[in-house]
C-alpha atoms as a PDB file:
ATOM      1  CA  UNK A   1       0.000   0.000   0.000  1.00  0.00           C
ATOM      2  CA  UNK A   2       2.894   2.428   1.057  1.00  0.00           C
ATOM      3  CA  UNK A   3       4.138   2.155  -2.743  1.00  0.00           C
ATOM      4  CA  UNK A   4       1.004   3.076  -4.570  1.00  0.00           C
ATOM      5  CA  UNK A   5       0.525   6.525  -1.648  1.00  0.00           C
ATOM      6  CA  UNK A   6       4.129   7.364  -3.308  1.00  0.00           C
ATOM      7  CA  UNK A   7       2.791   6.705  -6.630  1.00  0.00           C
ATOM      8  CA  UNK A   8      -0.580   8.876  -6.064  1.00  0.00           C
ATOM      9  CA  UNK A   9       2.009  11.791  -4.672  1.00  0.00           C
ATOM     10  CA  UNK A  10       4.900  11.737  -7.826  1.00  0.00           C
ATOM     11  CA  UNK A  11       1.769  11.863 -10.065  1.00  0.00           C
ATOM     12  CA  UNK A  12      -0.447  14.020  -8.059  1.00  0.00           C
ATOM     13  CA  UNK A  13       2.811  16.400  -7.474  1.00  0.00           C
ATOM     14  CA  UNK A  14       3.568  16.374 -11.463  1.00  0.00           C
ATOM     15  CA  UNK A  15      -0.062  17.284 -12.141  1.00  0.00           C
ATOM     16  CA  UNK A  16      -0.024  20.266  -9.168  1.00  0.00           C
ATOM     17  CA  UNK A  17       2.959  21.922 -11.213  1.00  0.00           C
ATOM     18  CA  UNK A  18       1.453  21.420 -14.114  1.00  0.00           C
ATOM     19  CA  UNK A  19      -1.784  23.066 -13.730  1.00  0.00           C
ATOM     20  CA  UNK A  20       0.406  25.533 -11.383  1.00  0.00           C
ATOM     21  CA  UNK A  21       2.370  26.545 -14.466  1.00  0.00           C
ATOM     22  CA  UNK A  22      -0.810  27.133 -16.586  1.00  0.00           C
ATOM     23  CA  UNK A  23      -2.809  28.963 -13.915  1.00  0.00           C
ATOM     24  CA  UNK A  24      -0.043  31.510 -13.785  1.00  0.00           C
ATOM     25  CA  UNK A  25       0.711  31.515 -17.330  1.00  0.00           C
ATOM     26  CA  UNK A  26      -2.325  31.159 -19.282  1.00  0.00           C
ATOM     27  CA  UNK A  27      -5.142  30.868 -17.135  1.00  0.00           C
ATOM     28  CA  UNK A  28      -5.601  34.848 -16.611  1.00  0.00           C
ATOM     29  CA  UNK A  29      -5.874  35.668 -20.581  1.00  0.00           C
ATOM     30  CA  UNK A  30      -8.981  32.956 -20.054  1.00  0.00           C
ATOM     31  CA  UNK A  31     -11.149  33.856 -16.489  1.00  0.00           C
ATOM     32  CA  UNK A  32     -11.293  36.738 -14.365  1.00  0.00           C
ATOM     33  CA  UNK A  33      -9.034  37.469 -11.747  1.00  0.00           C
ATOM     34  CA  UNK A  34     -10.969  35.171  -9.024  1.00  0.00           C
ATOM     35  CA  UNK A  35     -11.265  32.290 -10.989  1.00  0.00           C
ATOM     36  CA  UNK A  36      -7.623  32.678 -11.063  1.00  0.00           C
ATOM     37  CA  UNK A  37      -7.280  32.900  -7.411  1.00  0.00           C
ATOM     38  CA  UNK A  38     -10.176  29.626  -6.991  1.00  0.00           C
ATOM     39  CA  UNK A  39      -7.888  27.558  -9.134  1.00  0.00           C
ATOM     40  CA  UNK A  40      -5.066  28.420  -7.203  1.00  0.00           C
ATOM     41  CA  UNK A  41      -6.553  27.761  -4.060  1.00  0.00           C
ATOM     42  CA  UNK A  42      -6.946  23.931  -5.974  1.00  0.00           C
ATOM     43  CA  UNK A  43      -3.018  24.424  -6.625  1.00  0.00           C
ATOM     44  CA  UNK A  44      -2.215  24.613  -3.582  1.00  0.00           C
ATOM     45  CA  UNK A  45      -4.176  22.195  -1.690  1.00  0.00           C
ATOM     46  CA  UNK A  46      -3.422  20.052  -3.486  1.00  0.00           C
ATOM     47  CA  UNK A  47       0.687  20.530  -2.969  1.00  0.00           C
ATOM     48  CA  UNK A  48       0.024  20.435   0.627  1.00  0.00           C
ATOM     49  CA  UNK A  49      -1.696  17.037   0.902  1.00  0.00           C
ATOM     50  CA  UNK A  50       0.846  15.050  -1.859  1.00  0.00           C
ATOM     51  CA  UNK A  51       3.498  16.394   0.508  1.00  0.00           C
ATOM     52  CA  UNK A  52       1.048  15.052   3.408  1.00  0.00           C
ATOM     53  CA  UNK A  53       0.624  11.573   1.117  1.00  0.00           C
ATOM     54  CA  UNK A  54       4.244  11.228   0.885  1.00  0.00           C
ATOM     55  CA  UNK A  55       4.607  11.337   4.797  1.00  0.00           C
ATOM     56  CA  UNK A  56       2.224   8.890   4.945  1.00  0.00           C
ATOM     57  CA  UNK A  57       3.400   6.650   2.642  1.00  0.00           C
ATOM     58  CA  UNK A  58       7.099   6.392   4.287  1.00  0.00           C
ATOM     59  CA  UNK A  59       5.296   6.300   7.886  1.00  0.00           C
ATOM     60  CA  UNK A  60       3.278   3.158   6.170  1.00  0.00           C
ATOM     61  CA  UNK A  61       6.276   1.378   4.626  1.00  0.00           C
ATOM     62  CA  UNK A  62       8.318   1.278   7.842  1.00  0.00           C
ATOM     63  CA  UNK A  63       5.449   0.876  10.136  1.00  0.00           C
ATOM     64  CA  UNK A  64       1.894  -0.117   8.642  1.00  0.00           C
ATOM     65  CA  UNK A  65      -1.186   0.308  10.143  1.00  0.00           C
ATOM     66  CA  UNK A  66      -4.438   1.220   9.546  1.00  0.00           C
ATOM     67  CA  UNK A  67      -5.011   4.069  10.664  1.00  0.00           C
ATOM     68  CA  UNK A  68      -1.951   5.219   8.246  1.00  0.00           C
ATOM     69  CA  UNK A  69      -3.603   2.907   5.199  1.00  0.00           C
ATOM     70  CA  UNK A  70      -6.752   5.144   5.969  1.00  0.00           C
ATOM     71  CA  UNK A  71      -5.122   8.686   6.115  1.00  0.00           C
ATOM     72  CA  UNK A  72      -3.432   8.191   2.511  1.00  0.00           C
ATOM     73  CA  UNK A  73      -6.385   7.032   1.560  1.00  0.00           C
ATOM     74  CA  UNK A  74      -8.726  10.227   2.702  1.00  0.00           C
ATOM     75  CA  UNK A  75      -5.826  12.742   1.628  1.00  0.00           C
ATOM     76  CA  UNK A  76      -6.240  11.444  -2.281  1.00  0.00           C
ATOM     77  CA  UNK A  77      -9.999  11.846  -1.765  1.00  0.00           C
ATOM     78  CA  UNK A  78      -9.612  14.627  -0.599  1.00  0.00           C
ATOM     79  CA  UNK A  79      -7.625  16.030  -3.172  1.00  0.00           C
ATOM     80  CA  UNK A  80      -9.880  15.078  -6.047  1.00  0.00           C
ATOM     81  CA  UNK A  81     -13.050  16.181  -4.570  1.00  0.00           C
ATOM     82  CA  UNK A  82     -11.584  19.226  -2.942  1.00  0.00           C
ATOM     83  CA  UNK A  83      -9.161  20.592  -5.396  1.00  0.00           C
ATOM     84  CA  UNK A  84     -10.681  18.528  -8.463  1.00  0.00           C
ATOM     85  CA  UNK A  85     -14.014  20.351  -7.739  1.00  0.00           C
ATOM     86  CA  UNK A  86     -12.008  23.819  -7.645  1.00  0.00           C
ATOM     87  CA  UNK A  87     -10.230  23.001 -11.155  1.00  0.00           C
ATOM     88  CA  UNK A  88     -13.863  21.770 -12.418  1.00  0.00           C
ATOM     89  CA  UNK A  89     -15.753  25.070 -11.515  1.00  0.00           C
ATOM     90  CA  UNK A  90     -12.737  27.158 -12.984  1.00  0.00           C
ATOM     91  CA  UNK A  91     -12.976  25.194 -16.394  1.00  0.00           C
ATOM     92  CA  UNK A  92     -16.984  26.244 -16.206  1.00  0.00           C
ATOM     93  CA  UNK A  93     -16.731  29.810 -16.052  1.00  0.00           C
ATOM     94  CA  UNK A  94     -13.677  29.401 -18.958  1.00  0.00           C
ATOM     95  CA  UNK A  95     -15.727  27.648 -20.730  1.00  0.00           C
ATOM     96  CA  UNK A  96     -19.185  29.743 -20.099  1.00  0.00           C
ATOM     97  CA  UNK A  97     -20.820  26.447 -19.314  1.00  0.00           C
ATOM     98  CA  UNK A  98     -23.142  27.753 -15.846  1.00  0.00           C
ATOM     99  CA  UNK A  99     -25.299  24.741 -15.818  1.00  0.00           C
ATOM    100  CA  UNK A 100     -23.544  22.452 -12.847  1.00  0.00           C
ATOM    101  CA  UNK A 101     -22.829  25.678 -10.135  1.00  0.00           C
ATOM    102  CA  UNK A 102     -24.021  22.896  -7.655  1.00  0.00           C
ATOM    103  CA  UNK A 103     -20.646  21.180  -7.975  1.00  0.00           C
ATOM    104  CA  UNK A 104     -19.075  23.472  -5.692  1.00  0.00           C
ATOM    105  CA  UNK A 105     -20.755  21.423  -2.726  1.00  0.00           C
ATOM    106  CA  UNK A 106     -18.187  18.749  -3.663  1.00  0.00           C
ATOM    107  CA  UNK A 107     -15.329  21.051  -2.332  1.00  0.00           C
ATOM    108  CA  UNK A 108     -16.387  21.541   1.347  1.00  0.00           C
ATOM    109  CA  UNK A 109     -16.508  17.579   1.518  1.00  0.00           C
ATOM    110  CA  UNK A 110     -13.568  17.166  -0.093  1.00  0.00           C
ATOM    111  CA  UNK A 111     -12.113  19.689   2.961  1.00  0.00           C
ATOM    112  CA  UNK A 112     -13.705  16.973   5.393  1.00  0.00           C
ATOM    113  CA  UNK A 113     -11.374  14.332   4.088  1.00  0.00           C
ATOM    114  CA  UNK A 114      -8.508  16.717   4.281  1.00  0.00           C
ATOM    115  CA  UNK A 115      -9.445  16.865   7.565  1.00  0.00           C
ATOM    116  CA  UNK A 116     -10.240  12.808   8.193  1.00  0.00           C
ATOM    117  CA  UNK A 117      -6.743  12.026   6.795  1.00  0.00           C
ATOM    118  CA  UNK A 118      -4.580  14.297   9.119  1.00  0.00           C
ATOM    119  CA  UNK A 119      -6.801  12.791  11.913  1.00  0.00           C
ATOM    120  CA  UNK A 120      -5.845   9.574  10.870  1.00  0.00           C
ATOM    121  CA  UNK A 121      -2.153  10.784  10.142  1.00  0.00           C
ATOM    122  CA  UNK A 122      -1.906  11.469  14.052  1.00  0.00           C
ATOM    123  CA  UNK A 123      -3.769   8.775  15.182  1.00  0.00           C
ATOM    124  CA  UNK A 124      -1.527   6.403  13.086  1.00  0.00           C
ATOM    125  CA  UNK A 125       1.470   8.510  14.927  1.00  0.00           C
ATOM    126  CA  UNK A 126       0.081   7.849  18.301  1.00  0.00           C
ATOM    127  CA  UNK A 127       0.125   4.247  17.605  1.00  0.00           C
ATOM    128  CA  UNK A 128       3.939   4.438  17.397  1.00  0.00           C
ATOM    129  CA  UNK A 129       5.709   3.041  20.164  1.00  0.00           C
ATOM    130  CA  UNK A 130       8.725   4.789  20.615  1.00  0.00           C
END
């Protein structure tokens, strides 16, 4: 499990500069200057929680547990609801397309599994005996 959490975070990290590079290059001849600032919001939430994933893969290879298993799991949830839903609603006002503005309930859950995997994260560090 600890392999595919460091596989999640190289491509999850790749993708963040990615869409980093084209929000700050491109993205403000397309949206207004707060749709720039959403989808950099999703930019950098995302960054935070593969650097989060790759803690919690390394934690999980040398000691595994589930509370670990659980936290990698919520902070890639997390990022594609949370950040995912951010990139989504940025490509609908580039794109003129106002018919789904309901999506942006997906980002507030998204938040709660940011939140559910750093709980996990700590309770999986608790666990350690030192």
């Amino acid at each position: 499990m600890h392999k595919s959490f460091l596989v999640w975070a190289a491509v999850l990290g790749a993708l963040a500069v990615i869409l980093g590079a084209f929000g700050a290059h491109k993205l403000k001849e397309l949206v207004p200057v707060e749709t720039v600032s959403t989808f950099q919001t999703g930019v950098t939430y995302q960054f935070y929680h593969v650097f989060a994933l790759l803690i919690t893969g390394i934690l999980f290879a040398h000691l595994p547990g589930s509370q670990l298993q659980w936290a990698g799991r919520f902070f890639i949830t997390g990022i594609i609801l949370f950040s995912g839903s951010l990139y989504l609603l940025t490509l609908m006002k580039m794109t003129g397309n106002v018919g789904l503005k309901g999506i942006g309930i997906i980002t507030p859950i998204g938040g709660v599994f940011f939140i559910a995997g750093w709980i996990s994260l700590l309770l999986g560090v608790l666990r350690i005996k030192a």
